[in-house]
Protein backbone atom coordinates (compact mmCIF):
# COMPACT_ATOMS: atom_id res chain seq x y z
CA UNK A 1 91.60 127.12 108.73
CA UNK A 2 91.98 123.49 109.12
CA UNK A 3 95.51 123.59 109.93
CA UNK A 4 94.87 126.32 112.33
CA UNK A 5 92.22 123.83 113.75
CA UNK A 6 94.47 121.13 114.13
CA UNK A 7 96.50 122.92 116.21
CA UNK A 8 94.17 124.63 118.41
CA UNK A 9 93.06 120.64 119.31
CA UNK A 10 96.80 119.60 119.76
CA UNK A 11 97.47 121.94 122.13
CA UNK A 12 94.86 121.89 124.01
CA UNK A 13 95.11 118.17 124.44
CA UNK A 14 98.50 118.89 125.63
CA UNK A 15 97.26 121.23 128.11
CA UNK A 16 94.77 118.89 128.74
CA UNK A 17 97.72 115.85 129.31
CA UNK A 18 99.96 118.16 131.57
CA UNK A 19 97.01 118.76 133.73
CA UNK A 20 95.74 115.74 134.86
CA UNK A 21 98.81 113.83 135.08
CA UNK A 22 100.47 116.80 137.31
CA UNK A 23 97.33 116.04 139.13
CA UNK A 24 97.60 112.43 139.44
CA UNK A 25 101.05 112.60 140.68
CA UNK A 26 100.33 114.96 143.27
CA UNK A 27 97.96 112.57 144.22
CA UNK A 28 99.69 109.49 144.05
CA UNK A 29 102.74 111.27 146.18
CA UNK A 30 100.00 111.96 148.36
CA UNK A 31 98.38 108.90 149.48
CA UNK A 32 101.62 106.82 148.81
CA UNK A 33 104.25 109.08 150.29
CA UNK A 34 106.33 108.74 147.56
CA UNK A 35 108.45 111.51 146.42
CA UNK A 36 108.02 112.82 142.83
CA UNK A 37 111.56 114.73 143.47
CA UNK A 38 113.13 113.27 140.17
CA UNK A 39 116.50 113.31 141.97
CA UNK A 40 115.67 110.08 144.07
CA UNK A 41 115.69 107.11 142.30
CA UNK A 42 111.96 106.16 143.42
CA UNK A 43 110.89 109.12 142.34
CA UNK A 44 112.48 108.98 138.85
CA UNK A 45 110.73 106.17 138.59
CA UNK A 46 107.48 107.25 139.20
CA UNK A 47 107.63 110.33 137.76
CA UNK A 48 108.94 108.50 134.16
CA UNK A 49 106.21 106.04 134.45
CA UNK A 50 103.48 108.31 135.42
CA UNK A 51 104.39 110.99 131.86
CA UNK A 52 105.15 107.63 129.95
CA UNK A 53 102.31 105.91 130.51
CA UNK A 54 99.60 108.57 131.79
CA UNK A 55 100.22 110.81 128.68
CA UNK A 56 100.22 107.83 126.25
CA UNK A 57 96.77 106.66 127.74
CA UNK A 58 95.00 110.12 128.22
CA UNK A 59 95.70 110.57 124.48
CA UNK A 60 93.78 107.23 123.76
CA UNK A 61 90.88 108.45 125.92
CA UNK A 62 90.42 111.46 123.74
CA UNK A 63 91.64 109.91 120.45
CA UNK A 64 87.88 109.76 119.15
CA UNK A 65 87.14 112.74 119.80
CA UNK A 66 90.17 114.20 118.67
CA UNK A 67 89.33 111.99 115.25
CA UNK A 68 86.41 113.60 114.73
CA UNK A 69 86.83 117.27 115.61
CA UNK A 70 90.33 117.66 113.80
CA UNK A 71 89.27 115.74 110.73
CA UNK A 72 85.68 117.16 110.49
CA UNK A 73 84.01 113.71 110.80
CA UNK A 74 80.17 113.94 110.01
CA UNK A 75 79.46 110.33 112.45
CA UNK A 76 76.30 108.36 110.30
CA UNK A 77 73.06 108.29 112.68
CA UNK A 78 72.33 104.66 113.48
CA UNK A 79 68.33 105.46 112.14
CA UNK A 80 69.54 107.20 109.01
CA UNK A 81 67.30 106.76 105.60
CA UNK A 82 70.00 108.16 103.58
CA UNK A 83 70.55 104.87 101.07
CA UNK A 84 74.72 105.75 100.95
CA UNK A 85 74.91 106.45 104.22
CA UNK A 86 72.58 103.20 105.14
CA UNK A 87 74.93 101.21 102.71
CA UNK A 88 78.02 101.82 104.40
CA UNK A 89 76.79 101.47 108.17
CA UNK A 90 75.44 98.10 107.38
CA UNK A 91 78.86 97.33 105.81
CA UNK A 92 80.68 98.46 109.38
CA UNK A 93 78.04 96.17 111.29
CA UNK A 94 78.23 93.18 109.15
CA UNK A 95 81.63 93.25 109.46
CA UNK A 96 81.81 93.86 113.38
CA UNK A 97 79.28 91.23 113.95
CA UNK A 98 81.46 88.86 112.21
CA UNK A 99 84.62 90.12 114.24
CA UNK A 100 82.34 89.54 117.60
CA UNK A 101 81.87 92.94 118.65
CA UNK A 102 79.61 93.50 121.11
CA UNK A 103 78.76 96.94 120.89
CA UNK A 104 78.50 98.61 116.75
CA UNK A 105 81.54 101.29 116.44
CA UNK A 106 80.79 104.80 115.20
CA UNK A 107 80.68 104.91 111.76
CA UNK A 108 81.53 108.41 110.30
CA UNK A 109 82.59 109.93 106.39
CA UNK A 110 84.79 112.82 106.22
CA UNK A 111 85.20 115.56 103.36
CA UNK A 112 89.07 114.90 102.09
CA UNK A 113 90.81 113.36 98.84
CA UNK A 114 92.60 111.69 100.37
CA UNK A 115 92.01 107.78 99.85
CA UNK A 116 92.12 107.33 104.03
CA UNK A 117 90.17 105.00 106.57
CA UNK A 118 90.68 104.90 110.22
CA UNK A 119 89.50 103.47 113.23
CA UNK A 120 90.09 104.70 116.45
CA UNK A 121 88.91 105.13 120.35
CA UNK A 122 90.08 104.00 123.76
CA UNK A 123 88.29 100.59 123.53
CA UNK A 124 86.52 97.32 121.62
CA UNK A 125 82.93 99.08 122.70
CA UNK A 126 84.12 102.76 122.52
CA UNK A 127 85.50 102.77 118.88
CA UNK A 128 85.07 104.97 115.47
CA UNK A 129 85.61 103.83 111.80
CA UNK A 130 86.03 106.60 109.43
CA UNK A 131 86.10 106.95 105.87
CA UNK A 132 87.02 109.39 103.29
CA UNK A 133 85.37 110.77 100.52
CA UNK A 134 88.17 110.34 98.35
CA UNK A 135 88.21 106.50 99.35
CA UNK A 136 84.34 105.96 98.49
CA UNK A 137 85.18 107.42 95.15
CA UNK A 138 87.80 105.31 93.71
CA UNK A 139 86.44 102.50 95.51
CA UNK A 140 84.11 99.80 94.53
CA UNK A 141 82.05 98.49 97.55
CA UNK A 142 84.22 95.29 97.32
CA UNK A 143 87.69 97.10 97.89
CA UNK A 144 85.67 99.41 100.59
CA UNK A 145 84.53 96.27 102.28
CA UNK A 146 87.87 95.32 102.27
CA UNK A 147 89.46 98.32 103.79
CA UNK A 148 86.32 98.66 105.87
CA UNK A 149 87.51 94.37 107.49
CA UNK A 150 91.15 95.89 108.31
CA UNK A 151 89.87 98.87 110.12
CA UNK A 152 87.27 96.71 112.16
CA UNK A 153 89.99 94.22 112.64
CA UNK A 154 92.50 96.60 114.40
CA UNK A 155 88.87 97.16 116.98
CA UNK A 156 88.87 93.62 117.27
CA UNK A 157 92.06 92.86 118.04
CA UNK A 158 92.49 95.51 120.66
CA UNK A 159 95.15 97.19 118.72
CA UNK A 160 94.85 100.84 119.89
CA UNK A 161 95.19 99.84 123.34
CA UNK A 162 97.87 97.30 122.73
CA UNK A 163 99.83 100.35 120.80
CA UNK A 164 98.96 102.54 123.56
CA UNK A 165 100.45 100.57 126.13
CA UNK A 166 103.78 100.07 123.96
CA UNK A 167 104.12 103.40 123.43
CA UNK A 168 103.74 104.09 126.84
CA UNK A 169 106.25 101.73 128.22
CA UNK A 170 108.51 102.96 125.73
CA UNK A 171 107.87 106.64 126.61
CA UNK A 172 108.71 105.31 130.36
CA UNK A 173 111.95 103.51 129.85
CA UNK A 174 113.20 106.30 127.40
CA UNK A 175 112.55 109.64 130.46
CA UNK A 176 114.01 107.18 132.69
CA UNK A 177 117.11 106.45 131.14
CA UNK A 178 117.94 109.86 129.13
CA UNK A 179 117.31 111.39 132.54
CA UNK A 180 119.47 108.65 134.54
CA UNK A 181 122.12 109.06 131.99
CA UNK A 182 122.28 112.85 132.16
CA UNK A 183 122.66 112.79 135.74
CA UNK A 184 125.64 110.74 135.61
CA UNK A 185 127.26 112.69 132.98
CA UNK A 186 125.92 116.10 134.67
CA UNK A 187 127.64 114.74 138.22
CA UNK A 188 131.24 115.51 136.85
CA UNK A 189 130.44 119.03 135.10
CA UNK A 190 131.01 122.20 137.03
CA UNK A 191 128.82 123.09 140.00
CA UNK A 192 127.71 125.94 138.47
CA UNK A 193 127.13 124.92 134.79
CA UNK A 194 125.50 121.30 136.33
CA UNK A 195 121.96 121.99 136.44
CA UNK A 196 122.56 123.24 132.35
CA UNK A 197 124.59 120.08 131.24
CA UNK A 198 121.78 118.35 132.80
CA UNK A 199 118.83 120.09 130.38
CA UNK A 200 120.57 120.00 127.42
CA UNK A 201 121.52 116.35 128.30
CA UNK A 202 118.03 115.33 129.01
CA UNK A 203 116.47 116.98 126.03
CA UNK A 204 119.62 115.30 123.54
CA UNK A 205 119.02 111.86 125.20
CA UNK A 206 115.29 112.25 125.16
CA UNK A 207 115.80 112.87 121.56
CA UNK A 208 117.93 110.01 120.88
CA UNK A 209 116.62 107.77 122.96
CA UNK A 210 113.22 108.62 121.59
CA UNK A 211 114.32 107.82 117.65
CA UNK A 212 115.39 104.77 119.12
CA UNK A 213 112.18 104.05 120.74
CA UNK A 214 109.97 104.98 117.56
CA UNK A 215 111.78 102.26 115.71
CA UNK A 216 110.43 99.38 118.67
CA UNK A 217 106.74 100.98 117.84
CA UNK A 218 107.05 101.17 114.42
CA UNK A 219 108.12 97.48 114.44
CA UNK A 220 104.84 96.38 116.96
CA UNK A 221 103.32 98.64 114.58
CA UNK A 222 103.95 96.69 111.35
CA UNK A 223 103.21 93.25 112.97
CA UNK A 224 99.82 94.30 113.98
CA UNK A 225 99.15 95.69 110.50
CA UNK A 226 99.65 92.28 109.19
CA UNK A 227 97.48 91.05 111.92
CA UNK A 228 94.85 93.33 111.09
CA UNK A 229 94.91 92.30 107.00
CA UNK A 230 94.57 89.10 108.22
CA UNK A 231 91.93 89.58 110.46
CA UNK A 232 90.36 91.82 107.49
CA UNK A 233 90.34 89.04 104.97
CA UNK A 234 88.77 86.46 107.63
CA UNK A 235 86.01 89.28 108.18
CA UNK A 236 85.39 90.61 104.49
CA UNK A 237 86.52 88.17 102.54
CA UNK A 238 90.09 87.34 101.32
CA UNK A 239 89.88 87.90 97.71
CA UNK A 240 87.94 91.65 98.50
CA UNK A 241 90.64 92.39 100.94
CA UNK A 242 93.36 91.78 98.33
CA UNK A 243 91.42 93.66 95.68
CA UNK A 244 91.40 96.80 98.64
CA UNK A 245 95.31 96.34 98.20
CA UNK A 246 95.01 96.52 94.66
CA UNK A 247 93.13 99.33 94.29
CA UNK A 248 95.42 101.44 96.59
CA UNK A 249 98.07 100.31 94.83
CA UNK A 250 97.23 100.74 91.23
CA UNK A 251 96.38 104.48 92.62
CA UNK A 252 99.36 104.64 94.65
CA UNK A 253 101.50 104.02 91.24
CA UNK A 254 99.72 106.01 89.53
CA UNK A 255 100.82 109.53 91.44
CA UNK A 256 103.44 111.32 91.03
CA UNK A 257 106.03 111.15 94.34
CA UNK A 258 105.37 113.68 96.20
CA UNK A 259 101.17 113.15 95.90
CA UNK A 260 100.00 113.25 99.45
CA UNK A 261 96.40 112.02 98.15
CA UNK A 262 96.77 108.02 99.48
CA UNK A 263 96.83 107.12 102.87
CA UNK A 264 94.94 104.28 103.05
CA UNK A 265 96.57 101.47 105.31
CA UNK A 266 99.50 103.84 105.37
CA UNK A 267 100.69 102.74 101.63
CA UNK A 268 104.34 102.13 102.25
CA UNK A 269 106.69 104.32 99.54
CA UNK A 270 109.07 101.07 100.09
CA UNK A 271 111.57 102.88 102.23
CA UNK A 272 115.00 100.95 102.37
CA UNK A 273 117.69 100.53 104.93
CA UNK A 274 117.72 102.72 108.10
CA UNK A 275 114.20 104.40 106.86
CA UNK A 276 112.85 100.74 106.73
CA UNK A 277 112.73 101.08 110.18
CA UNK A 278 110.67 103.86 111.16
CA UNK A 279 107.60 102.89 109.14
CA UNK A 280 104.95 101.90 110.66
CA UNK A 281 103.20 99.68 107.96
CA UNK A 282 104.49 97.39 105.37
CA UNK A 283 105.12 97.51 101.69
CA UNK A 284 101.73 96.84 99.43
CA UNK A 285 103.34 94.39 98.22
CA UNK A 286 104.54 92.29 100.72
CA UNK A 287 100.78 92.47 102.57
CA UNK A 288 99.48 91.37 99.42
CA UNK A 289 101.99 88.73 99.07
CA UNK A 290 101.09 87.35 102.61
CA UNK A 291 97.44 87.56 102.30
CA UNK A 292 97.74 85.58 99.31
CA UNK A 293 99.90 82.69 101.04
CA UNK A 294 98.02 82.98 104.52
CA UNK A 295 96.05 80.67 105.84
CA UNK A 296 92.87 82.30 106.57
């Protein structure tokens, strides 16, 4: 059922994307003349930066709410008298407070086993933390205030916009190119086969083009991790930042491989050569390493 959830939401915010940027580029031809025919050069342009960018951004927009309807997140009422409940939403604003937010996040708890935080949302003073069960019961309130200074840190530092807007550019330059490229190649192919070498050129470049793309993100991705356990320890508290690391890691070694049940600051399997590339956050290890050398 929650798979079948999932899905519903992704492709409706698909629907959703195709929508309102088909919109906005009718619009934009409209009151700028410019053609959106993808054969012209200006309108290549226009039309890669409009998808790139426009489908990147409308996803941030809905990212919260996405968050909370596809992972069930129960968000904690500011006036609640529920002790637990009270106890962790004081954590969230003691720690934003510190990190100079003006406006509290969302704080929210979600039923998983996983050992998973998250924050998300399209701005600084539109943003969600969430927490899993699973990490509030392997946790002490030490390591959760730990975990609890990264995720506030990513708010602070802008980081889902600053993502955003690399993956958008990235999304850009890669329709531009595989697209330019195809219609080069396509140029010389048979009148009547063109318009097919020009598809199946499109959707191979997009592909590669796109793997090639993910590994730029992944690497933005990695540096604002570091940022963010940095930021995390200067919020929380270096030592119960570390001890967060610890925890996930002790747990982490404690699974067998294929255990799905931490995913926590993205624990890093310590992928190697080409695979190093693609992820998105760095080894345990190496965070720990840094945040014990750092100068806070």
């Amino acid at each position: 059922m929650a798979i079948a959830k999932r899905v519903f939401l992704f492709i409706l915010t698909n629907i959703a994307v195709i929508l309102t940027i088909n919109i906005a580029l009718n619009l934009i031809s409209m009151f700028l003349g410019v053609s959106l025919d993808p054969a012209s050069y200006s309108g290549l342009i226009l039309f890669a930066s409009v998808w790139g960018m426009g489908g990147a951004f409308i996803s941030l927009w809905l990212s919260k709410w996405m968050a909370k309807m596809a992972m069930g997140v129960q968000v904690i009422s500011p006036s609640t008298r529920n002790p637990h409940e009270r106890e962790i939403l004081e954590m969230v604003y003691q720690i934003a407070k510190r990190a100079g937010l003006e406006k509290m996040p969302e704080v929210g708890i979600y039923d998983s086993p996983e050992i998973n935080a998250f924050a998300t949302g399209p701005s600084r003073n539109n943003a969600l933390v969430a927490l899993s069960t699973g990490l509030l019961h392997h946790m002490n309130r030490d390591e959760v205030e730990g975990v609890i200074g990264h995720e506030v840190a990513h708010i602070a530092n802008g980081d889902m916009v600053t993502m955003t807007l690399i993956q958008g550019v990235v999304n850009a330059f890669v329709m531009f190119f595989s697209r330019l490229l195809a219609r080069v190649i396509a140029a010389n192919a048979n009148e009547n086969s063109r318009h097919v070498v020009y598809l199946g050129l499109t959707i191979l470049f997009d592909l590669l083009f796109g793997l090639l793309g993910s590994m730029v993100v992944a690497y933005f991705s990695r540096v604002r991790e570091y940022r963010a356990d940095k930021g995390g320890a200067r919020y929380a508290g270096r030592q119960k930042m570390i001890a967060g690391l610890r925890r996930l890691q002790s747990v982490f070694d404690s699974l067998e491989p294929d255990d799905s049940s931490v995913a926590t600051l993205k624990i890093s399997s310590r992928p190697s050569g080409i695979l190093a590339l693609f992820s998105t956050h760095p080894p345990l290890e190496e965070r720990i390493r840094r945040l014990e050398m750092e100068v806070i």
